[in-house]
PDB file of N, CA and C in Angstrom:
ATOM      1  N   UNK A   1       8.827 -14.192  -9.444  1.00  0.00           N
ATOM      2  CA  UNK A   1       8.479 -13.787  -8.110  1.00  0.00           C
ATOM      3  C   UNK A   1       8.612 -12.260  -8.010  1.00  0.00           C
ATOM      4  N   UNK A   2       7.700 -11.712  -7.441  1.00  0.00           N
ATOM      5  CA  UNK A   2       7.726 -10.203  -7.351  1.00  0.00           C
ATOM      6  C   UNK A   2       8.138  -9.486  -6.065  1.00  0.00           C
ATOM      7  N   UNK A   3       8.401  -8.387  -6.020  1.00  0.00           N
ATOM      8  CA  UNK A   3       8.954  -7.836  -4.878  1.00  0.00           C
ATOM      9  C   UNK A   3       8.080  -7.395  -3.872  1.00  0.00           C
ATOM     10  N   UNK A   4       8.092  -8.333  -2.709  1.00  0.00           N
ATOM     11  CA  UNK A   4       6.767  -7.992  -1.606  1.00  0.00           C
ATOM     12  C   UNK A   4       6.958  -6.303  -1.096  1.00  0.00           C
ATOM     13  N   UNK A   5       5.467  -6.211  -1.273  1.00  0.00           N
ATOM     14  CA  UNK A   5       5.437  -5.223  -0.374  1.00  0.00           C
ATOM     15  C   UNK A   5       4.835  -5.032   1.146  1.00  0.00           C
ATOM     16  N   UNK A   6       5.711  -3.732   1.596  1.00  0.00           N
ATOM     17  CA  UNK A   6       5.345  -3.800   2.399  1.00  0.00           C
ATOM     18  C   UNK A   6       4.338  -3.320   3.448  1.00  0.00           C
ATOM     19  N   UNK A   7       3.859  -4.029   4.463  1.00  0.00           N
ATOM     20  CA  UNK A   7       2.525  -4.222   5.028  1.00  0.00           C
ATOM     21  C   UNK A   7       2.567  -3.319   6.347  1.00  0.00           C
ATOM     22  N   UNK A   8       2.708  -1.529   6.198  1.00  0.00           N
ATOM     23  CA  UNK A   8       2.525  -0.640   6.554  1.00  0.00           C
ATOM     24  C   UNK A   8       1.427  -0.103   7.980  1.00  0.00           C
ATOM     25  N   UNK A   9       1.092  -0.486   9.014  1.00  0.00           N
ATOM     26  CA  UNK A   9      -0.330  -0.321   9.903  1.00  0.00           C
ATOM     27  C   UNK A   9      -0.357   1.572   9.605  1.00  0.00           C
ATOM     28  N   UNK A  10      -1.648   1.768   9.812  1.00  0.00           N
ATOM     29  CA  UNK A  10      -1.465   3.389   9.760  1.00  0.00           C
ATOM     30  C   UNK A  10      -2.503   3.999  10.693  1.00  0.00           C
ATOM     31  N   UNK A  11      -2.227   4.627  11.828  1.00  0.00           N
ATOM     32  CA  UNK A  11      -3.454   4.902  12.723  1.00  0.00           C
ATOM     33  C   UNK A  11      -4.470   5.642  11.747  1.00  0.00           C
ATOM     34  N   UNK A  12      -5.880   5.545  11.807  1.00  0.00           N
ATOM     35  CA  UNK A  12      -6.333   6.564  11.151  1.00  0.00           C
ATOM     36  C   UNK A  12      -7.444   7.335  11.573  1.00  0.00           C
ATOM     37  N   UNK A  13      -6.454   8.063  12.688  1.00  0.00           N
ATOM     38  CA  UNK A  13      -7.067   9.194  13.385  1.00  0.00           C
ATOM     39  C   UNK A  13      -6.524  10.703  12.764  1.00  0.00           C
ATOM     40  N   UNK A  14      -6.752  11.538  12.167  1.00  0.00           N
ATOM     41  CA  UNK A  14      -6.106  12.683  12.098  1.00  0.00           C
ATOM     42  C   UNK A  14      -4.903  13.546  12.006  1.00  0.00           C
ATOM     43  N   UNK A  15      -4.612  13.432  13.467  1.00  0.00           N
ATOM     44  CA  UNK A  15      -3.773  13.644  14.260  1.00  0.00           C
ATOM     45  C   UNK A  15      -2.585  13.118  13.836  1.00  0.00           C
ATOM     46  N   UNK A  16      -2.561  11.852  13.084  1.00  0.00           N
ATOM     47  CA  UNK A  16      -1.571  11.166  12.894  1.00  0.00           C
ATOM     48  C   UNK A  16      -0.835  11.077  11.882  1.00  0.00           C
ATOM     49  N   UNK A  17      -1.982  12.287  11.188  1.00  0.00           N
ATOM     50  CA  UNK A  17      -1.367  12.051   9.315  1.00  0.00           C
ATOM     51  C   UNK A  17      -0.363  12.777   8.797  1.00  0.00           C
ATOM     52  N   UNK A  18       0.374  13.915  10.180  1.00  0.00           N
ATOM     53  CA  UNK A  18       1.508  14.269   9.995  1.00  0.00           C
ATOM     54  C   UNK A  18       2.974  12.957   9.981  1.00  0.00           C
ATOM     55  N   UNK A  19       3.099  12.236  10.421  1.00  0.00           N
ATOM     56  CA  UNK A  19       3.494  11.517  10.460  1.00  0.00           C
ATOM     57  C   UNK A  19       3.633  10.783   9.148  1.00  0.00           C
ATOM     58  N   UNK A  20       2.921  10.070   9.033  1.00  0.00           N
ATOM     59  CA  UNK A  20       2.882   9.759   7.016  1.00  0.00           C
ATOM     60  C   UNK A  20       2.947  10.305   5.866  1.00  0.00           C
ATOM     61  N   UNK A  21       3.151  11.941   6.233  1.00  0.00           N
ATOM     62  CA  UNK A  21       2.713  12.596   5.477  1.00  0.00           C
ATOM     63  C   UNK A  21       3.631  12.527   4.166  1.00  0.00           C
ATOM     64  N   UNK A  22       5.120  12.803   4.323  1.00  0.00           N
ATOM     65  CA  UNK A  22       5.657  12.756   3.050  1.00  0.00           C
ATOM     66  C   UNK A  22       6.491  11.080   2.944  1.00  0.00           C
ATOM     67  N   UNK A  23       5.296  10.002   3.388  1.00  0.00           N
ATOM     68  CA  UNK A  23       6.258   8.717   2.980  1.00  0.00           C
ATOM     69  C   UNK A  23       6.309   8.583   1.601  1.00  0.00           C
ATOM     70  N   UNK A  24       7.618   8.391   1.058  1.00  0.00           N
ATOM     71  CA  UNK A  24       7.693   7.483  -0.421  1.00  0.00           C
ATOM     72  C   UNK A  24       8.152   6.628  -0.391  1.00  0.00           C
ATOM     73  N   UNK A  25       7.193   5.711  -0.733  1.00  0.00           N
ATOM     74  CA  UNK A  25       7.576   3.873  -0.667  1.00  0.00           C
ATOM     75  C   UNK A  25       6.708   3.228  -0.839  1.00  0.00           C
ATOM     76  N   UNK A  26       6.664   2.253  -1.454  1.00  0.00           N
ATOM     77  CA  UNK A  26       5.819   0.851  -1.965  1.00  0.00           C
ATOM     78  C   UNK A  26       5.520   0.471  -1.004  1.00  0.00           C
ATOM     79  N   UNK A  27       4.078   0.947  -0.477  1.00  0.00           N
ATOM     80  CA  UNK A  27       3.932   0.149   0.571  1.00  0.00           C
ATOM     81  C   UNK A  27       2.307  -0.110   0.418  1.00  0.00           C
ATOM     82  N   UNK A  28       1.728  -1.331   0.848  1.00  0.00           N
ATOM     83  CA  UNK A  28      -0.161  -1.511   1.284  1.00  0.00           C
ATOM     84  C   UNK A  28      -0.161  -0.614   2.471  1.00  0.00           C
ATOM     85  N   UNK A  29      -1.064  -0.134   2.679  1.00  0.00           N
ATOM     86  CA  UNK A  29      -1.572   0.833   4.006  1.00  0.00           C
ATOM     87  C   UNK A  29      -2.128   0.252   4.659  1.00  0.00           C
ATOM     88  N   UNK A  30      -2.582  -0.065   5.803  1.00  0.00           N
ATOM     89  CA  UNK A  30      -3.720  -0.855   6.287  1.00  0.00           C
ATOM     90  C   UNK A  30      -4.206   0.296   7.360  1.00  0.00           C
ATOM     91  N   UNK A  31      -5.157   1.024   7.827  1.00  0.00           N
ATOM     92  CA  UNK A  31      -5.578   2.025   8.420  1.00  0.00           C
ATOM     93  C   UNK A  31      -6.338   1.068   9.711  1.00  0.00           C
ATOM     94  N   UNK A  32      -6.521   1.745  10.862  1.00  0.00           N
ATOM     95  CA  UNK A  32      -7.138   1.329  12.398  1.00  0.00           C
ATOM     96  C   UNK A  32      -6.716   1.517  13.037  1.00  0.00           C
ATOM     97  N   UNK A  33      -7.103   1.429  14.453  1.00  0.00           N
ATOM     98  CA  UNK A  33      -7.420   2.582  15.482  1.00  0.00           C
ATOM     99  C   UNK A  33      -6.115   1.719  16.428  1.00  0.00           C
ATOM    100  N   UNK A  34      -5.733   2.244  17.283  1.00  0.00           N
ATOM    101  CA  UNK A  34      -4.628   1.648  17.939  1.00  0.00           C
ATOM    102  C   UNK A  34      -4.681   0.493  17.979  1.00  0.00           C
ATOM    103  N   UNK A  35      -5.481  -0.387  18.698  1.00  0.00           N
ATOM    104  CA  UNK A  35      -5.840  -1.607  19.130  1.00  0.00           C
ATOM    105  C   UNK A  35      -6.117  -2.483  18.138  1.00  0.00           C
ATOM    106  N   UNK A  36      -6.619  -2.153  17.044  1.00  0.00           N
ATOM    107  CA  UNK A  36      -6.095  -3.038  16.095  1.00  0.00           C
ATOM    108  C   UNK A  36      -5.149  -3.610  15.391  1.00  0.00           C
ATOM    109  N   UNK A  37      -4.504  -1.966  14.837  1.00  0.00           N
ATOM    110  CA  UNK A  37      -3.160  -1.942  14.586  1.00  0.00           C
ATOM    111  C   UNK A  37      -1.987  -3.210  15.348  1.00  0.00           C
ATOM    112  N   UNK A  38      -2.327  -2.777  16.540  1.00  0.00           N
ATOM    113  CA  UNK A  38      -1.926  -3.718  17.822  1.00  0.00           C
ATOM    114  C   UNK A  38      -1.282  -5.234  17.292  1.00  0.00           C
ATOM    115  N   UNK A  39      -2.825  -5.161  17.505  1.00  0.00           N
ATOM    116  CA  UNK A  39      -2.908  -7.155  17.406  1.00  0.00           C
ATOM    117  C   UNK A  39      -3.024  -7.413  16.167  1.00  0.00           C
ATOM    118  N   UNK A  40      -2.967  -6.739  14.726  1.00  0.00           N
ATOM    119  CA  UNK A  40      -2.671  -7.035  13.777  1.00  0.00           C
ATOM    120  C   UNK A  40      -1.171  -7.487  13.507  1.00  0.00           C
ATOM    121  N   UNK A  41      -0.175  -6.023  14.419  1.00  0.00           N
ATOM    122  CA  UNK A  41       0.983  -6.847  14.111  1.00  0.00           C
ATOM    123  C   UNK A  41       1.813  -7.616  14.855  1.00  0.00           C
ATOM    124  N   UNK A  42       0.985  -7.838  16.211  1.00  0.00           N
ATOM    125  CA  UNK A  42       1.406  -8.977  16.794  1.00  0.00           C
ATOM    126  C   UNK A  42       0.562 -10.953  16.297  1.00  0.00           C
ATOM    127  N   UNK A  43      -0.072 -10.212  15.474  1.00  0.00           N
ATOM    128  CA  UNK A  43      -0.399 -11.518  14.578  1.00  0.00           C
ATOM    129  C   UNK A  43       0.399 -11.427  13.325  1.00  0.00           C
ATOM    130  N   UNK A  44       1.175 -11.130  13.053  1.00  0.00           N
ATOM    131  CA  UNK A  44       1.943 -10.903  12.063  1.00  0.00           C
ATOM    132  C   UNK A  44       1.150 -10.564  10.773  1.00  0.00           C
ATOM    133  N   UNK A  45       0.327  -9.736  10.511  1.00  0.00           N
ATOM    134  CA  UNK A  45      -0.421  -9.254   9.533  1.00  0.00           C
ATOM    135  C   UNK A  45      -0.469  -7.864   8.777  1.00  0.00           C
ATOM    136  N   UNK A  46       0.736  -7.373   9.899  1.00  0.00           N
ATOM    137  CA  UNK A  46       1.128  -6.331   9.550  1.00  0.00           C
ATOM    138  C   UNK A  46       2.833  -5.997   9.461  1.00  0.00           C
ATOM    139  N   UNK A  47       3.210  -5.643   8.817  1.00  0.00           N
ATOM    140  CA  UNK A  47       5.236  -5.868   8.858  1.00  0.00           C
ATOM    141  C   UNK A  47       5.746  -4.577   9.912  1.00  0.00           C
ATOM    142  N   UNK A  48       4.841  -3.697   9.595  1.00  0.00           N
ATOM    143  CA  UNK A  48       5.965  -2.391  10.654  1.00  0.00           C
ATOM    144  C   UNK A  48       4.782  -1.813  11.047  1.00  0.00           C
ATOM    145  N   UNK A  49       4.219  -0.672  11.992  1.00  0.00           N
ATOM    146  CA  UNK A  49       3.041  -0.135  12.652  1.00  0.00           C
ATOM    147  C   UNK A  49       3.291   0.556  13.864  1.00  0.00           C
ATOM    148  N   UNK A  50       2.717   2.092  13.872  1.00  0.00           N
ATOM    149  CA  UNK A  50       2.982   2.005  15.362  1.00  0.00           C
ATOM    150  C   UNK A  50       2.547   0.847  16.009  1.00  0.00           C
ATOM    151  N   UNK A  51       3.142   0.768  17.077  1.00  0.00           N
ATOM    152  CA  UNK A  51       2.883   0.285  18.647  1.00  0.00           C
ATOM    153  C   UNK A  51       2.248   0.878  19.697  1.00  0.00           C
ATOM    154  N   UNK A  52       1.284   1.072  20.448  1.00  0.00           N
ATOM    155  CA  UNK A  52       1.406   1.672  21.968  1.00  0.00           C
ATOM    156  C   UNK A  52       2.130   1.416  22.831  1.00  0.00           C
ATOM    157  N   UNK A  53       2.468   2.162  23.940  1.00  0.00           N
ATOM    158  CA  UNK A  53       4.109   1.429  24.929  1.00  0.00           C
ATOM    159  C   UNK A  53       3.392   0.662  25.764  1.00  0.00           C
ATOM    160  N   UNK A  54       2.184   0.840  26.056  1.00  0.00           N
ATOM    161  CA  UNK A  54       1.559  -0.383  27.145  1.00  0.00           C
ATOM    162  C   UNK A  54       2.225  -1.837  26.442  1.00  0.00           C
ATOM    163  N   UNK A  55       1.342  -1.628  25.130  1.00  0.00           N
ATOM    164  CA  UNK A  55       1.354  -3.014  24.244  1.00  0.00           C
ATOM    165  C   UNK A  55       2.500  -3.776  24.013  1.00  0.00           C
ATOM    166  N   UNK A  56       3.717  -2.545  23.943  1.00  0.00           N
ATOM    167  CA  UNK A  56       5.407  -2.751  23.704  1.00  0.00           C
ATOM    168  C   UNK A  56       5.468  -3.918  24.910  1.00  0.00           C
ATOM    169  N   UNK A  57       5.466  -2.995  26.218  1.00  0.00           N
ATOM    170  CA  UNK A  57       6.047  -3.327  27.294  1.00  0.00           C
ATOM    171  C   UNK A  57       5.381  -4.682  27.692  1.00  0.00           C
ATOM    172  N   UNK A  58       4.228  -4.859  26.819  1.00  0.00           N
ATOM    173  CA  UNK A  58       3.659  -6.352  27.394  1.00  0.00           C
ATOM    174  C   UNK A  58       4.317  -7.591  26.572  1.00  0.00           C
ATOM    175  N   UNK A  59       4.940  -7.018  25.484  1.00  0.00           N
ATOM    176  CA  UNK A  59       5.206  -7.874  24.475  1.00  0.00           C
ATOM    177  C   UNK A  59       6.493  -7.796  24.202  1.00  0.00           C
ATOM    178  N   UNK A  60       7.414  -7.256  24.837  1.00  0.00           N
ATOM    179  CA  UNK A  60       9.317  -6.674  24.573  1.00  0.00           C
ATOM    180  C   UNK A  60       9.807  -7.934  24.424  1.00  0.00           C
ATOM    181  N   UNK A  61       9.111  -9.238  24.020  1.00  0.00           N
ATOM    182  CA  UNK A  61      10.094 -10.506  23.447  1.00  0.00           C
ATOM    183  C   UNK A  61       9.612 -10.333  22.009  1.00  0.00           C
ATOM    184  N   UNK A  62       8.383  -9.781  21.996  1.00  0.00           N
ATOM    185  CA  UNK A  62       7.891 -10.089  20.164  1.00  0.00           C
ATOM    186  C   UNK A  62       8.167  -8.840  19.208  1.00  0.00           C
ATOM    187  N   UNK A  63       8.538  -7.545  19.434  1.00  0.00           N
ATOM    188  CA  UNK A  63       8.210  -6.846  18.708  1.00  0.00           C
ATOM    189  C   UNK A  63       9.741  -5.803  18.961  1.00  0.00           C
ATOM    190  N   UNK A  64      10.398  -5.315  17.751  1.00  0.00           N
ATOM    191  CA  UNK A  64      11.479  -4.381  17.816  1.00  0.00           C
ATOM    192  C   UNK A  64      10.799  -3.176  17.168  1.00  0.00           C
ATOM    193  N   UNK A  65      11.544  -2.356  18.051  1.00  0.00           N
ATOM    194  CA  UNK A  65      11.629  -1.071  17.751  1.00  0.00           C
ATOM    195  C   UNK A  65      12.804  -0.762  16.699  1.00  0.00           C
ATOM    196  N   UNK A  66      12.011   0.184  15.442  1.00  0.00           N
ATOM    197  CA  UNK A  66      12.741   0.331  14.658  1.00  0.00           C
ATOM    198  C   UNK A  66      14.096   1.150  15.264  1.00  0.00           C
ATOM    199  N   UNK A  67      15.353   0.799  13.917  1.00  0.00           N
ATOM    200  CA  UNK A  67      16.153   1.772  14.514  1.00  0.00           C
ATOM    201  C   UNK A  67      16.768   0.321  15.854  1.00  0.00           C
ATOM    202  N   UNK A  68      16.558  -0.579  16.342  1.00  0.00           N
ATOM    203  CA  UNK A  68      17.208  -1.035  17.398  1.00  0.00           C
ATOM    204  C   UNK A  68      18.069  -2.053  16.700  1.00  0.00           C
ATOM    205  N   UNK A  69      19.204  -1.820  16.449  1.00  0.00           N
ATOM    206  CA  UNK A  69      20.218  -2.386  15.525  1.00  0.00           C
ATOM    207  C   UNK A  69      21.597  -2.622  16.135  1.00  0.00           C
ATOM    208  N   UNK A  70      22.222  -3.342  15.498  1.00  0.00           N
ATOM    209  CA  UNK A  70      23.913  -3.230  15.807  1.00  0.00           C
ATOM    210  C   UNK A  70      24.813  -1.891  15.572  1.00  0.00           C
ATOM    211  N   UNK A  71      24.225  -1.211  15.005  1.00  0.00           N
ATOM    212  CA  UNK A  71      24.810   0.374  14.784  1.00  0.00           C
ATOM    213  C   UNK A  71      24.602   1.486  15.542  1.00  0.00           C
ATOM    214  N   UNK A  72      25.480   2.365  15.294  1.00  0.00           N
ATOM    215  CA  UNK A  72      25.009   3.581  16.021  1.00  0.00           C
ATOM    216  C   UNK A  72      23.969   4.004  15.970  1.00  0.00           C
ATOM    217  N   UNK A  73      23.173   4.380  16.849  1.00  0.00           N
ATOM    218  CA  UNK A  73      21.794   5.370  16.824  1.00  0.00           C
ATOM    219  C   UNK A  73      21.960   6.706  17.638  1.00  0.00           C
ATOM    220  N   UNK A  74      22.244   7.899  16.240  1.00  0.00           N
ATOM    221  CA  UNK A  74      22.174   9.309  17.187  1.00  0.00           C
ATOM    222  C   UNK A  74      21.054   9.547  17.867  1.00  0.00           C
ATOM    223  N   UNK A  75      19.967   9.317  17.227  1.00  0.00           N
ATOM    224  CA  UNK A  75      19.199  10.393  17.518  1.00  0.00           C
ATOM    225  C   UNK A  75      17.297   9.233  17.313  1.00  0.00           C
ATOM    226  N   UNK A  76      16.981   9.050  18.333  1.00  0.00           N
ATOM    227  CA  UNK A  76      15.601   8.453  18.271  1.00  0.00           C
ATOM    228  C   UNK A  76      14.279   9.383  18.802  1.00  0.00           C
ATOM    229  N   UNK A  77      13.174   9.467  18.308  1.00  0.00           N
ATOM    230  CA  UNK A  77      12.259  10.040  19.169  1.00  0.00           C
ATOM    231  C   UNK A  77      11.185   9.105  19.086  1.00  0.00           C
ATOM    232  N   UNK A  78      10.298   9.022  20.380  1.00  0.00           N
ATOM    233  CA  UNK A  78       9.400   8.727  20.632  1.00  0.00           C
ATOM    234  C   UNK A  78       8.292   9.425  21.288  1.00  0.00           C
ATOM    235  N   UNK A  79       7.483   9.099  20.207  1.00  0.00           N
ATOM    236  CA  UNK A  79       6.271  10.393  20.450  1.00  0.00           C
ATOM    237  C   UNK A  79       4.997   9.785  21.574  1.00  0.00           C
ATOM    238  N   UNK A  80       4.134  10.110  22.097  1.00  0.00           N
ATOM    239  CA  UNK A  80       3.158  10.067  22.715  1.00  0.00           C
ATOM    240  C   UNK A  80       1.931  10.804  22.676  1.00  0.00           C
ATOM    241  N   UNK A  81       1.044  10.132  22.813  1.00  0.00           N
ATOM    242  CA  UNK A  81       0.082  11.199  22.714  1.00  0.00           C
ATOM    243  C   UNK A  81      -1.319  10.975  23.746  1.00  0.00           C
TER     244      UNK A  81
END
């Protein structure tokens, strides 16, 4: 059995590729526009992805925000655009 990887959403607008820019990690990419991204990983087809906060706030039983753990969290940002 091999070690899954993981199933990454990636907006792929521009704008956004600061953000990914220095990931290192085994990961599939899957690229699309918010709204796909979306409902990809609220169909579970995607493992981690942004979110939009509309989409969050419609869905705050299905989907965690990374970082929302039993541990301390200094320091979170959430970006907008």
């Amino acid at each position: 059995m091999g070690i899954a990887v993981i199933r990454l959403g990636r907006i792929s607008y521009v704008n956004m590729a600061p953000v990914f820019h220095r990931l290192v990690a085994e990961v599939e990419e899957v690229t699309g526009v918010p709204t796909e991204l979306n409902a990809m990983l609220l169909d579970g087809q995607l493992d981690i992805a942004p979110i939009s906060s509309i989409e969050y706030a419609r869905q705050i039983e299905e989907v965690e925000i990374a970082g929302a753990d039993h541990h301390r969290v200094h320091m979170r940002v959430t970006f907008s655009w």
